[in-house]
C-alpha atoms as a PDB file:
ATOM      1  CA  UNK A   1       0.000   0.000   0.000  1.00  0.00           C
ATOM      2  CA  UNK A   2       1.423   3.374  -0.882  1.00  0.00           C
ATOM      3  CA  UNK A   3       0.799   6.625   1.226  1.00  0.00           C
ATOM      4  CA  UNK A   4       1.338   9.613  -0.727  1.00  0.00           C
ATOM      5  CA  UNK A   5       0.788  13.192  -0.350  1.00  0.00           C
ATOM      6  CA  UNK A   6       1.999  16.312  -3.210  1.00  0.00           C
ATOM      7  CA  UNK A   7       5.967  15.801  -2.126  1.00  0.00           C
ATOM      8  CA  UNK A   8       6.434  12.514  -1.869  1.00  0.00           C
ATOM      9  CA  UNK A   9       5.093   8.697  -1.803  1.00  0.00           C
ATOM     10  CA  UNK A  10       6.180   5.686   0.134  1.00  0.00           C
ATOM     11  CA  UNK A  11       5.255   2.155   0.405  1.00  0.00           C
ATOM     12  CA  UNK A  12       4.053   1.642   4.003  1.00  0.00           C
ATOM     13  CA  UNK A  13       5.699  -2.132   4.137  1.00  0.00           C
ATOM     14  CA  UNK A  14       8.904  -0.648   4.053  1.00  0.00           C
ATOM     15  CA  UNK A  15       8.339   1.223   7.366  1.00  0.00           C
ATOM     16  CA  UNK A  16       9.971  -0.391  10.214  1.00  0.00           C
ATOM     17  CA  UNK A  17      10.019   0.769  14.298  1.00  0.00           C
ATOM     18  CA  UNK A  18      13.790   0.340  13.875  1.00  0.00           C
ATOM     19  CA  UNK A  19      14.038   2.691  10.887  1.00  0.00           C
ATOM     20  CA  UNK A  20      10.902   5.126  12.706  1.00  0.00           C
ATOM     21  CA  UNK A  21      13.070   5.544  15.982  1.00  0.00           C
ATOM     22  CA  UNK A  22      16.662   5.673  14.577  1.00  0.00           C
ATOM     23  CA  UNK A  23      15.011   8.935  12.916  1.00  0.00           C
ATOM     24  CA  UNK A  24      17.441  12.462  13.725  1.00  0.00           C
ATOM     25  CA  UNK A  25      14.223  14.261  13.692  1.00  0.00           C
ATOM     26  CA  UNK A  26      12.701  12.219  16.980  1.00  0.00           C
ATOM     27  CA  UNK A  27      13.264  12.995  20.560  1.00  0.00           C
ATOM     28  CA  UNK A  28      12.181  11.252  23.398  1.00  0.00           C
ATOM     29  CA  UNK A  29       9.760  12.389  25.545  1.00  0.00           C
ATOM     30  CA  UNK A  30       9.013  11.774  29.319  1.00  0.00           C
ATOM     31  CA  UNK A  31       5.529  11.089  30.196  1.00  0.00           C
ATOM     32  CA  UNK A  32       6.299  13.115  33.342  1.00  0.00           C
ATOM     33  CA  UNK A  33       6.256  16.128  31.701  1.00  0.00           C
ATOM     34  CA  UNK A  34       2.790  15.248  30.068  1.00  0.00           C
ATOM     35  CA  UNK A  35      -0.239  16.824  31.727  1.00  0.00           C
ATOM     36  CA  UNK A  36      -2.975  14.690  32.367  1.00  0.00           C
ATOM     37  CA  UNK A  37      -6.504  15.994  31.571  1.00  0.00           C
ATOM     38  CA  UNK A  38      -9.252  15.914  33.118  1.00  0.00           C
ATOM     39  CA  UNK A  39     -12.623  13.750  32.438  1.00  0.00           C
ATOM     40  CA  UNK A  40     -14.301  16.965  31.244  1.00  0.00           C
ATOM     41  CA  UNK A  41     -11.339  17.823  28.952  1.00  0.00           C
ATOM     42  CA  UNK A  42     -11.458  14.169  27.752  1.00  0.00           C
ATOM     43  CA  UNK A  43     -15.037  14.283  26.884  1.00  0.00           C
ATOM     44  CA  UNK A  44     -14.410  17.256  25.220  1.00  0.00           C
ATOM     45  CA  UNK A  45     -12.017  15.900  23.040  1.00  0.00           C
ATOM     46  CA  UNK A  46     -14.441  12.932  22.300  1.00  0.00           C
ATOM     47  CA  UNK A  47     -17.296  14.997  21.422  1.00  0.00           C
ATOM     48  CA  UNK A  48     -15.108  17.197  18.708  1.00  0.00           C
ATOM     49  CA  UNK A  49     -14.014  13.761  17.628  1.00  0.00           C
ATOM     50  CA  UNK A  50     -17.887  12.604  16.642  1.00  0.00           C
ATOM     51  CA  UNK A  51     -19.120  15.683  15.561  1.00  0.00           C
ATOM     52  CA  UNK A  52     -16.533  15.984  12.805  1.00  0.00           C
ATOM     53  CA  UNK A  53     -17.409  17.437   9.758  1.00  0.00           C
ATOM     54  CA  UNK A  54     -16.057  17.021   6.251  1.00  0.00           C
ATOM     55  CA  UNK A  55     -12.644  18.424   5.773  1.00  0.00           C
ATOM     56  CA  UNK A  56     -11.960  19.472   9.119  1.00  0.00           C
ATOM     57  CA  UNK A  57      -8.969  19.892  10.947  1.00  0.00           C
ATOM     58  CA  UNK A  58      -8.598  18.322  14.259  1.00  0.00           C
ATOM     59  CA  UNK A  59      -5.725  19.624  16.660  1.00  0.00           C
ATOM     60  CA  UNK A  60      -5.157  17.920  19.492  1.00  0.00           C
ATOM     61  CA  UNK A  61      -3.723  19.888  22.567  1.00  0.00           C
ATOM     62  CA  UNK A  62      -0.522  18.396  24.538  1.00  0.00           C
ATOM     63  CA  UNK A  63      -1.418  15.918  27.021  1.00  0.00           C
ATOM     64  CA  UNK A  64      -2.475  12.767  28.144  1.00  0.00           C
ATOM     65  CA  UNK A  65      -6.029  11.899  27.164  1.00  0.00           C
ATOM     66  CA  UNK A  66      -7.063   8.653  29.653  1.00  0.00           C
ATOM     67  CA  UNK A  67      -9.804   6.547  28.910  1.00  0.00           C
ATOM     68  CA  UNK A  68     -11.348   8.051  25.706  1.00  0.00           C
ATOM     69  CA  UNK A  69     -13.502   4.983  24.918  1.00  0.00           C
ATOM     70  CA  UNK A  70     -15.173   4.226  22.484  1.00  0.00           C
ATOM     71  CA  UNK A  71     -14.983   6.728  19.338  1.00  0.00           C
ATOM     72  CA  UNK A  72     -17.272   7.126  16.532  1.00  0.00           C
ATOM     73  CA  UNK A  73     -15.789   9.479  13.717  1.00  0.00           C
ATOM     74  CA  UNK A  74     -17.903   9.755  10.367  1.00  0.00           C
ATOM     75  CA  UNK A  75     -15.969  12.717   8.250  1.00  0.00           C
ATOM     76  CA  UNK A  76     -14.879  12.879   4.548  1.00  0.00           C
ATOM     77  CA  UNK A  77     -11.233  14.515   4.555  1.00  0.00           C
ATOM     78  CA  UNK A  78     -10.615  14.460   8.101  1.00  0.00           C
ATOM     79  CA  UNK A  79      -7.226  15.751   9.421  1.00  0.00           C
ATOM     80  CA  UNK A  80      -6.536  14.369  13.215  1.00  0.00           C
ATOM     81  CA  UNK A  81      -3.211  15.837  14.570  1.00  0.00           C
ATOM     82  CA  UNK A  82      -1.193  16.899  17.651  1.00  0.00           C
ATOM     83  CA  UNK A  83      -0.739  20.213  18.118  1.00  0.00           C
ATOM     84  CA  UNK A  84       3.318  18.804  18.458  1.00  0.00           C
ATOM     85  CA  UNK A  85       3.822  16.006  17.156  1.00  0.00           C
ATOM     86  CA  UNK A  86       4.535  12.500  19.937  1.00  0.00           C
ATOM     87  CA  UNK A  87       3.130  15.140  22.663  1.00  0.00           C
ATOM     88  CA  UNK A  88      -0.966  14.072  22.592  1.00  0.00           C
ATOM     89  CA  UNK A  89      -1.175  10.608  23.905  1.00  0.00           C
ATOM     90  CA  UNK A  90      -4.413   8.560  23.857  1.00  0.00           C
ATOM     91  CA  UNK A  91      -4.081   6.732  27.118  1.00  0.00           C
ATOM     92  CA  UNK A  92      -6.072   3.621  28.839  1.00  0.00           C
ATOM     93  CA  UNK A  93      -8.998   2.510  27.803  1.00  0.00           C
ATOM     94  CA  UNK A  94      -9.534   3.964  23.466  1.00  0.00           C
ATOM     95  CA  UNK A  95     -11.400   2.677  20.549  1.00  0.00           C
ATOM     96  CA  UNK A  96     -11.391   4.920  17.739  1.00  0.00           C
ATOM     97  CA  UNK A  97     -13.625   3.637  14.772  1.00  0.00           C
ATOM     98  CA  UNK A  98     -12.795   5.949  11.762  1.00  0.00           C
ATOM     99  CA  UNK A  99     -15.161   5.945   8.836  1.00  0.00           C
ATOM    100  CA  UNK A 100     -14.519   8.156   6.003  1.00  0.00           C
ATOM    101  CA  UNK A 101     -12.692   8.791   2.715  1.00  0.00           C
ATOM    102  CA  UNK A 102      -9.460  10.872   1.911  1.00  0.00           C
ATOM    103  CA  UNK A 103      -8.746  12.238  -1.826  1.00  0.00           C
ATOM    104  CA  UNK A 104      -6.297  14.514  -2.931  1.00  0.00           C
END
């Protein structure tokens, strides 16, 4: 399966973890220095998650996100991101059932 986008195409089986974490432009990071949010937060985040529209951008705030459950996202075009990237983690207890198309 390729994954392309208007710079550049790859074919996803040649993505390893090896060749993913021996990447320069990675940096660990500590959970400790994660926030946790809170339930209301959480359900926040769940809600904007469902009520997705077509062609919306998603941000996602830093922070751990516990216990999301069970998602239900129906959008055309969807864009789902951290705000920086490897600093929103989905933590615990997450289903997220995506439905949707992407075209360029």
């Amino acid at each position: 399966m390729l994954c392309c986008n208007s710079s550049y195409a790859i074919d996803l089986d040649d993505i390893s973890r090896d060749g993913l974490l021996s990447s320069e432009r990675l940096s660990p990071i500590s959970s400790e220095t994660l926030t946790t949010h809170s339930e209301q937060t959480v359900q926040l985040l769940k809600e904007k998650l469902e009520s997705a529209k077509d062609g919306d951008i998603i941000s996602i705030a830093n922070g751990k996100y516990p216990n999301l459950g069970s998602v239900k996202v129906s959008a055309n075009n969807l864009i789902i991101k951290a705000d920086n990237a490897g600093q929103a983690w989905l933590t615990g207890l997450v289903q997220l059932n995506i439905n949707g198309n992407h075209t360029h």
